[in-house]
PDB file of N, CA and C in Angstrom:
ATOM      1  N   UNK A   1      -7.084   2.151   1.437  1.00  0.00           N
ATOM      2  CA  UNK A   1      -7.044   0.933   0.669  1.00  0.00           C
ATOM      3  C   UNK A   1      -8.052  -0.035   1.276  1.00  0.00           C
ATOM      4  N   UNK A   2      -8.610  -0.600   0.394  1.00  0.00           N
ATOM      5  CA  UNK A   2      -9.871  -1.847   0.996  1.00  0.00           C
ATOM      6  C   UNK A   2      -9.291  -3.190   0.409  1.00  0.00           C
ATOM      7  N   UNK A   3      -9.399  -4.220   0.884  1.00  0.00           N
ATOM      8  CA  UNK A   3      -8.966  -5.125   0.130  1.00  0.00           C
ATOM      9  C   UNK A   3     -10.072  -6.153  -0.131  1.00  0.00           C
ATOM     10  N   UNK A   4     -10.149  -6.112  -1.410  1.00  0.00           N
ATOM     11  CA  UNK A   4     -11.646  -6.810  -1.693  1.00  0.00           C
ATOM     12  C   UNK A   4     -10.768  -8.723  -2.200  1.00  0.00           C
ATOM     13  N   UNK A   5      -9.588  -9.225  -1.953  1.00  0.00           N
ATOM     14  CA  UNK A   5      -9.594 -10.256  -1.492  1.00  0.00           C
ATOM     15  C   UNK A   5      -8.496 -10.723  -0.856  1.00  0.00           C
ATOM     16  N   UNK A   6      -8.051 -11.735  -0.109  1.00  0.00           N
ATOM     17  CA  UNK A   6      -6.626 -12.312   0.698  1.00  0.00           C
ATOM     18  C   UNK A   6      -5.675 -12.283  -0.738  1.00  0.00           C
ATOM     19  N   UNK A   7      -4.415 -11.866   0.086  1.00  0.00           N
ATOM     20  CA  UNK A   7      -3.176 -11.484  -0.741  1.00  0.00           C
ATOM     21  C   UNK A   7      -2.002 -11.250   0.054  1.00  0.00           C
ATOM     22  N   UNK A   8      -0.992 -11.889  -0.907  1.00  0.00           N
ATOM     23  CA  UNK A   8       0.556 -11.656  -0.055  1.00  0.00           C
ATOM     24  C   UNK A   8       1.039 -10.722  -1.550  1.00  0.00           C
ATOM     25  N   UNK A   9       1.708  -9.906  -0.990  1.00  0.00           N
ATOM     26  CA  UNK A   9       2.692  -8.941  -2.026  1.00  0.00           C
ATOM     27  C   UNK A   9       4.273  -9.065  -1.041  1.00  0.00           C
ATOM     28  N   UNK A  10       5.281  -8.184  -1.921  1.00  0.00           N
ATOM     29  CA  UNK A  10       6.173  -7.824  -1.477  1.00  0.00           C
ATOM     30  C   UNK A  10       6.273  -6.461  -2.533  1.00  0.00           C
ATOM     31  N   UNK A  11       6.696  -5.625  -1.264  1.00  0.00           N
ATOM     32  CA  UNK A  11       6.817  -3.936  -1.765  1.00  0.00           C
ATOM     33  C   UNK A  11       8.262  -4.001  -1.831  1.00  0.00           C
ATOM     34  N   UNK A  12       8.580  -3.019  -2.841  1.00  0.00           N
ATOM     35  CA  UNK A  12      10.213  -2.306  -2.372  1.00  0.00           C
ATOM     36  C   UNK A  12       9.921  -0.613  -2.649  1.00  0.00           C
ATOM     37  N   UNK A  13      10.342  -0.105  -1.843  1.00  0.00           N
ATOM     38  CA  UNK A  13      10.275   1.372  -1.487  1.00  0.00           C
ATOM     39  C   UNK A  13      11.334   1.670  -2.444  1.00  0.00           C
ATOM     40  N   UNK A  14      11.389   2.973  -2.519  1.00  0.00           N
ATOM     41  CA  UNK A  14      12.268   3.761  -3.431  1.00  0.00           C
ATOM     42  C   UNK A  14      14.064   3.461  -3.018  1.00  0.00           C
ATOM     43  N   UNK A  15      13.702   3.360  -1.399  1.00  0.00           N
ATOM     44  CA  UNK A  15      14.844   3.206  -1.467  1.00  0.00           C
ATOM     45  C   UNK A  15      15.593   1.890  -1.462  1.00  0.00           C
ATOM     46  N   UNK A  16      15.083   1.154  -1.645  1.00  0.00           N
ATOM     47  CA  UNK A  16      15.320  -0.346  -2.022  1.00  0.00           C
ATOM     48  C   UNK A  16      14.810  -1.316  -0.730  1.00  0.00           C
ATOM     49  N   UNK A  17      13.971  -0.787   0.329  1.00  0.00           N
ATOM     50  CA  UNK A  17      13.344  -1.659   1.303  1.00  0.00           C
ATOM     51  C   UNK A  17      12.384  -2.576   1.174  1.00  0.00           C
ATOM     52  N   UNK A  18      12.899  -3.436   1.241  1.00  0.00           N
ATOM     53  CA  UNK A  18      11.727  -4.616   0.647  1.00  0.00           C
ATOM     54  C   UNK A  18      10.807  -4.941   2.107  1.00  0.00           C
ATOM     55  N   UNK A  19       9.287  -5.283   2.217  1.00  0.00           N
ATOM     56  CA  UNK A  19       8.805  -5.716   3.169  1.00  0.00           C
ATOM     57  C   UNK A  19       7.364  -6.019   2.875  1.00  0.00           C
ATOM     58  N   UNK A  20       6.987  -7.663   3.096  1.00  0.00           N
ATOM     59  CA  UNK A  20       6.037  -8.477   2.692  1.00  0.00           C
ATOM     60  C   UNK A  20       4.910  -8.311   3.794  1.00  0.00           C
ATOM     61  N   UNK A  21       3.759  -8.439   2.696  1.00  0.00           N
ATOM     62  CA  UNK A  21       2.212  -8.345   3.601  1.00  0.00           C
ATOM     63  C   UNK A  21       1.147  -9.373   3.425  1.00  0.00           C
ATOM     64  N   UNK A  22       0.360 -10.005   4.527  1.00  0.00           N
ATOM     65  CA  UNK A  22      -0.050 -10.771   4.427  1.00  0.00           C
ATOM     66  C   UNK A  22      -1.972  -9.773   4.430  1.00  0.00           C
ATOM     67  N   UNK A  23      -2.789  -9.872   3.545  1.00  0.00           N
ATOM     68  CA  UNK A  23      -3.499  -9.084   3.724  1.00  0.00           C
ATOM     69  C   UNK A  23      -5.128  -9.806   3.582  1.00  0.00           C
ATOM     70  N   UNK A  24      -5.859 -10.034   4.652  1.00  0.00           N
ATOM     71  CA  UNK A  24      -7.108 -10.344   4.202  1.00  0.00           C
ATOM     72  C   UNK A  24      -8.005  -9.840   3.683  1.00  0.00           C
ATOM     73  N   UNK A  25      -9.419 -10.452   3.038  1.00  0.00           N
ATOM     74  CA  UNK A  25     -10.089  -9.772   2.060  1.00  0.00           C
ATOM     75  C   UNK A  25     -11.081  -8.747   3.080  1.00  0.00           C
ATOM     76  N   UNK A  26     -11.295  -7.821   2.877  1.00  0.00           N
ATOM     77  CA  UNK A  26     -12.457  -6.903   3.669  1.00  0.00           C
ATOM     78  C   UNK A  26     -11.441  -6.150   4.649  1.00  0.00           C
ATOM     79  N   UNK A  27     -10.377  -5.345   4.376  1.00  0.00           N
ATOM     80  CA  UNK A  27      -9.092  -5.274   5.505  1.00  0.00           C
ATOM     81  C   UNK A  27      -9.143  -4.074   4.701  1.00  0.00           C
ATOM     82  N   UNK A  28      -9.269  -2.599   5.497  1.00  0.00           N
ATOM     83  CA  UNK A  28      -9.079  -1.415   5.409  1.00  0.00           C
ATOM     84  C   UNK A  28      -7.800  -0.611   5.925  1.00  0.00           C
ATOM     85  N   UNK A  29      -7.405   0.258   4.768  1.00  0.00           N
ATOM     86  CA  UNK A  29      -5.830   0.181   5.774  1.00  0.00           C
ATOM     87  C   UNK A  29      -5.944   1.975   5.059  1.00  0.00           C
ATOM     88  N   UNK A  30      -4.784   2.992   5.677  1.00  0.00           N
ATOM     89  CA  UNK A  30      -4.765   3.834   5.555  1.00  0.00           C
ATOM     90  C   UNK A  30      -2.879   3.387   4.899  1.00  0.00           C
ATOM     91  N   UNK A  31      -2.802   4.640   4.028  1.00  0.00           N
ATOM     92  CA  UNK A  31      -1.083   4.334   3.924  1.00  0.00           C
ATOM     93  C   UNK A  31      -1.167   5.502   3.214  1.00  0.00           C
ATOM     94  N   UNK A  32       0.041   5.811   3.571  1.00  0.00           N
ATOM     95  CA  UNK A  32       0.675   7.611   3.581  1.00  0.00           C
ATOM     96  C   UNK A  32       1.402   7.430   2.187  1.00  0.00           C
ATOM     97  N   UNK A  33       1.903   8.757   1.541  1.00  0.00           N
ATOM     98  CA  UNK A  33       1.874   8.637   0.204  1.00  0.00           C
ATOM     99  C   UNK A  33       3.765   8.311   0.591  1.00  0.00           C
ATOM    100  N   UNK A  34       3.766   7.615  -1.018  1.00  0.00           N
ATOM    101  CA  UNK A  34       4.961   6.452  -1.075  1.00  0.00           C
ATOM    102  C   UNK A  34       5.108   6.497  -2.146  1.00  0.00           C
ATOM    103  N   UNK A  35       6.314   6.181  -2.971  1.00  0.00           N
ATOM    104  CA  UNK A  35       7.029   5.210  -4.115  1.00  0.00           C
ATOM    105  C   UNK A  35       7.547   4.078  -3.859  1.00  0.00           C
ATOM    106  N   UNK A  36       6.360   3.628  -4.806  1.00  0.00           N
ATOM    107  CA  UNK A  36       6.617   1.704  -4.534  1.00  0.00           C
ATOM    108  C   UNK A  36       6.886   0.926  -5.463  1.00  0.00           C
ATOM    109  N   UNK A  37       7.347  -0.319  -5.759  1.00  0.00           N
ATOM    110  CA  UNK A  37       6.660  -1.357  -6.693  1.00  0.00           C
ATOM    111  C   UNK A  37       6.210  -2.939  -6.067  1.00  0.00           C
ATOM    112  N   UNK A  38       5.384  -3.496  -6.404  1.00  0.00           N
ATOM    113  CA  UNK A  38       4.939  -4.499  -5.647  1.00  0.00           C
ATOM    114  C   UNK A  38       5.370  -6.068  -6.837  1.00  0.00           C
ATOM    115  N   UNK A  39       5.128  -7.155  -5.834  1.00  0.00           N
ATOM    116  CA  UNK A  39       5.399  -7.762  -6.462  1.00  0.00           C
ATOM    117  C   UNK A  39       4.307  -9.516  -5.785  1.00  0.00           C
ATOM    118  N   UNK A  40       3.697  -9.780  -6.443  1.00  0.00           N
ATOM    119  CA  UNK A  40       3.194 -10.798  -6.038  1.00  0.00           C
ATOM    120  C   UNK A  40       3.661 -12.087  -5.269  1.00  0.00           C
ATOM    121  N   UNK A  41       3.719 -12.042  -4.222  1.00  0.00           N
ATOM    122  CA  UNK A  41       4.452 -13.558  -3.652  1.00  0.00           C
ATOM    123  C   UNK A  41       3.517 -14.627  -3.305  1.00  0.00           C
ATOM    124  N   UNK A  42       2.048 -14.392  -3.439  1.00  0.00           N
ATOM    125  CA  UNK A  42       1.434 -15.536  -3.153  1.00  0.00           C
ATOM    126  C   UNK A  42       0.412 -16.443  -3.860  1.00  0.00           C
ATOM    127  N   UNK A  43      -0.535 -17.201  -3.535  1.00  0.00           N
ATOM    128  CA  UNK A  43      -1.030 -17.937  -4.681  1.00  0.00           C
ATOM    129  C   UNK A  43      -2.033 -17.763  -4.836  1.00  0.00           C
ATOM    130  N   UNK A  44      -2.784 -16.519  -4.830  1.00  0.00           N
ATOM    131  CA  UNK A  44      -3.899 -15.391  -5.284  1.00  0.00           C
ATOM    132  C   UNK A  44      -3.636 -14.579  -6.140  1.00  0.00           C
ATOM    133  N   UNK A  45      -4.319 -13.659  -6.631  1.00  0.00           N
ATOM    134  CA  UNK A  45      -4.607 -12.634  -7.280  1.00  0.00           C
ATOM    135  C   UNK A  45      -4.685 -11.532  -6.279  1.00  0.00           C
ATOM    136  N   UNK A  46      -4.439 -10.248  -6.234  1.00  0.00           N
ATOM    137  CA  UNK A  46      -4.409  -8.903  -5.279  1.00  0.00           C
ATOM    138  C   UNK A  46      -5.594  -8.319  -5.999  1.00  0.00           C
ATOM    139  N   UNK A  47      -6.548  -8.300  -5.216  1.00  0.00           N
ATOM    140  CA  UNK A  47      -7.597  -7.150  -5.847  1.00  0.00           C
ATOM    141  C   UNK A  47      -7.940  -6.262  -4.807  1.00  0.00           C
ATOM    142  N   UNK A  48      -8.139  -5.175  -5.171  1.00  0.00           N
ATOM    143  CA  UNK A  48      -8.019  -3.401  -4.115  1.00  0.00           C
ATOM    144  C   UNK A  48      -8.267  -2.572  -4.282  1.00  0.00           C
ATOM    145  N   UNK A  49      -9.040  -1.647  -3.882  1.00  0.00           N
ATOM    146  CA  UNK A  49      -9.827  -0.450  -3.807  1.00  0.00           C
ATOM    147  C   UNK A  49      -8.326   0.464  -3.184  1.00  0.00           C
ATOM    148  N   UNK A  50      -8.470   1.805  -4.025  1.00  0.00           N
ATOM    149  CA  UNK A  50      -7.292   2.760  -3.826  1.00  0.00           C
ATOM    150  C   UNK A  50      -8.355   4.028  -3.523  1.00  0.00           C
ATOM    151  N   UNK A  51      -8.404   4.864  -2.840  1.00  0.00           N
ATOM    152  CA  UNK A  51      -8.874   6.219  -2.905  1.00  0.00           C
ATOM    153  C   UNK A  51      -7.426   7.342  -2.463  1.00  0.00           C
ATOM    154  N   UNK A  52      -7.568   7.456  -3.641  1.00  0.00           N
ATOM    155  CA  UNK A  52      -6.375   9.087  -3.069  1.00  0.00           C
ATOM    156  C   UNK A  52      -6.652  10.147  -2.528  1.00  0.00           C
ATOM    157  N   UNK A  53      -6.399  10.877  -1.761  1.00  0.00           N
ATOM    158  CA  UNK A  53      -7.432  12.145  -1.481  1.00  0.00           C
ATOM    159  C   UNK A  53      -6.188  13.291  -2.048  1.00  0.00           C
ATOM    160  N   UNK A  54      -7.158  14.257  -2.871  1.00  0.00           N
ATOM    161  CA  UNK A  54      -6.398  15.212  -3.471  1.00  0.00           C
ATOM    162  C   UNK A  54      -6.083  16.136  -3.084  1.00  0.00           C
ATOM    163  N   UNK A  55      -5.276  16.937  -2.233  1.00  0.00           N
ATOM    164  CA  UNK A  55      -4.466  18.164  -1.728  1.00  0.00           C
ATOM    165  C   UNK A  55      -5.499  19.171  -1.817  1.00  0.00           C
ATOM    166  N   UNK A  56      -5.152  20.180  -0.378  1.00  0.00           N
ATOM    167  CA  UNK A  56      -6.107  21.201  -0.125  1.00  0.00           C
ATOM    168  C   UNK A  56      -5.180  22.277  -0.956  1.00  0.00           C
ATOM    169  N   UNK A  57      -5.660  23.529  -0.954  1.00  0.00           N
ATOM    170  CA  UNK A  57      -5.101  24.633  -1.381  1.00  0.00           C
ATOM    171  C   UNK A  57      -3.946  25.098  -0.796  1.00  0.00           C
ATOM    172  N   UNK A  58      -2.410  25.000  -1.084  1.00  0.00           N
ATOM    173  CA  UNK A  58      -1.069  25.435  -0.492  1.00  0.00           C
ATOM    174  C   UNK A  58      -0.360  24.067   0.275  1.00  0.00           C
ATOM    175  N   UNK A  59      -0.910  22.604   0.179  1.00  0.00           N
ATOM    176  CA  UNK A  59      -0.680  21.790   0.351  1.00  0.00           C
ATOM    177  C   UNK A  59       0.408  20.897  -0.546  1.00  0.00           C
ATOM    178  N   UNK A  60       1.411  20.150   0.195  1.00  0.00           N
ATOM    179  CA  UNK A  60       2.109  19.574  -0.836  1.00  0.00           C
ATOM    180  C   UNK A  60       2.068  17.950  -0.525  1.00  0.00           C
ATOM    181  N   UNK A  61       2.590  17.225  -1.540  1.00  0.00           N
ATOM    182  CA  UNK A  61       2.533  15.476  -1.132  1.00  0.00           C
ATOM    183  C   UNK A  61       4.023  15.441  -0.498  1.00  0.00           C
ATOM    184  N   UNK A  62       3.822  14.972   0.456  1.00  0.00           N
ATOM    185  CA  UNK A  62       5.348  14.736   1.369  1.00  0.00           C
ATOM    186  C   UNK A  62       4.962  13.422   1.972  1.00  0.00           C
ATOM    187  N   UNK A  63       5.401  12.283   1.068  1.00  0.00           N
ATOM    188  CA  UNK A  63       6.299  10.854   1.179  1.00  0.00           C
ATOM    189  C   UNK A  63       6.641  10.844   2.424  1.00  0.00           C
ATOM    190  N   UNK A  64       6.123   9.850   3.107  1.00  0.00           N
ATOM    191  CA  UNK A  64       7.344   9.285   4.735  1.00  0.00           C
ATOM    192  C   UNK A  64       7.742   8.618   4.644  1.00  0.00           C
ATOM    193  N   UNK A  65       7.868   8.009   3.605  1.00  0.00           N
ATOM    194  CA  UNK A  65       9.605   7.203   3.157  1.00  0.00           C
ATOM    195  C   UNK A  65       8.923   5.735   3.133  1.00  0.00           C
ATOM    196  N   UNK A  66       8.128   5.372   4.297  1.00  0.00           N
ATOM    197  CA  UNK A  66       7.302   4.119   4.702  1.00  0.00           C
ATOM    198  C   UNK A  66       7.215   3.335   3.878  1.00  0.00           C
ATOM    199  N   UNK A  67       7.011   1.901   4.022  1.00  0.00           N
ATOM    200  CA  UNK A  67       6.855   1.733   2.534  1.00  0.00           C
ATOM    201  C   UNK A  67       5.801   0.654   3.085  1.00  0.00           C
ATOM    202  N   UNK A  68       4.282   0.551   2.418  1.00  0.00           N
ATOM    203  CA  UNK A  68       3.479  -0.376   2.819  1.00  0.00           C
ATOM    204  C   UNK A  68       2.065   0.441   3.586  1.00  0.00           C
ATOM    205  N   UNK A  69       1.228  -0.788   3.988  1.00  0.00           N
ATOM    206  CA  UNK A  69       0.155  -0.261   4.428  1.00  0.00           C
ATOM    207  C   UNK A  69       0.342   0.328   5.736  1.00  0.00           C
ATOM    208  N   UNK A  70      -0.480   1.412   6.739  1.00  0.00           N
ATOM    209  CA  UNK A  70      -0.222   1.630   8.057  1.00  0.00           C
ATOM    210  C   UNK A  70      -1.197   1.010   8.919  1.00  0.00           C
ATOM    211  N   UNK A  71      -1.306   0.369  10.017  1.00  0.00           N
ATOM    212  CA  UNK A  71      -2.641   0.250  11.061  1.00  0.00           C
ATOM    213  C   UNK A  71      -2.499  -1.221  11.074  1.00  0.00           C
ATOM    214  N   UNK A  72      -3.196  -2.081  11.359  1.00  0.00           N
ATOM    215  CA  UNK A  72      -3.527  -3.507  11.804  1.00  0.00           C
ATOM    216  C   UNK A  72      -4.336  -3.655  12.633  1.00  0.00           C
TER     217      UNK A  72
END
C-alpha cells in the first residue's frame, strides 16, 4: 500500500476488531491478506495505491486475522 495522501480510517476485521490509523501521505506499508471494512474518521479524503501480488502455483491466500497495515 502507498499512500498518496494523510488519512485517518477506522478498520473492523471480520471479526469485529475495530483499530484506527493515522497515515501520512508518501507512507509505504506492507499488509497481509485480510477481511476488512474501513471507515473514514478524519477530515481528508483516503487516497492509495493497492498492489496485490497474485499466488504462485499450489499456493493458497491464508488471512492472519490482522486487521490493518503492518511496519511503521
Amino acid at each position: 500500500m502507498v499512500t498518496l495522501s494523510s488519512f485517518e480510517r477506522r478498520l473492523t476485521g471480520a471479526s469485529g476488531e475495530e483499530r484506527d490509523f493515522s497515515l501520512a501521505a508518501g507512507e509505504v506499508r506492507w499488509l497481509d491478506a485480510q477481511t476488512h471494512s474501513g471507515a473514514n474518521i478524519g477530515g481528508s479524503t483516503t487516497h492509495v495505491l493497492f498492489v496485490e501480488l497474485k499466488e504462485g502455483p499450489g499456493e493458497t491466500d491464508s488471512p492472519s486475522g490482522a486487521v490493518g497495515p503492518v511496519g511503521g
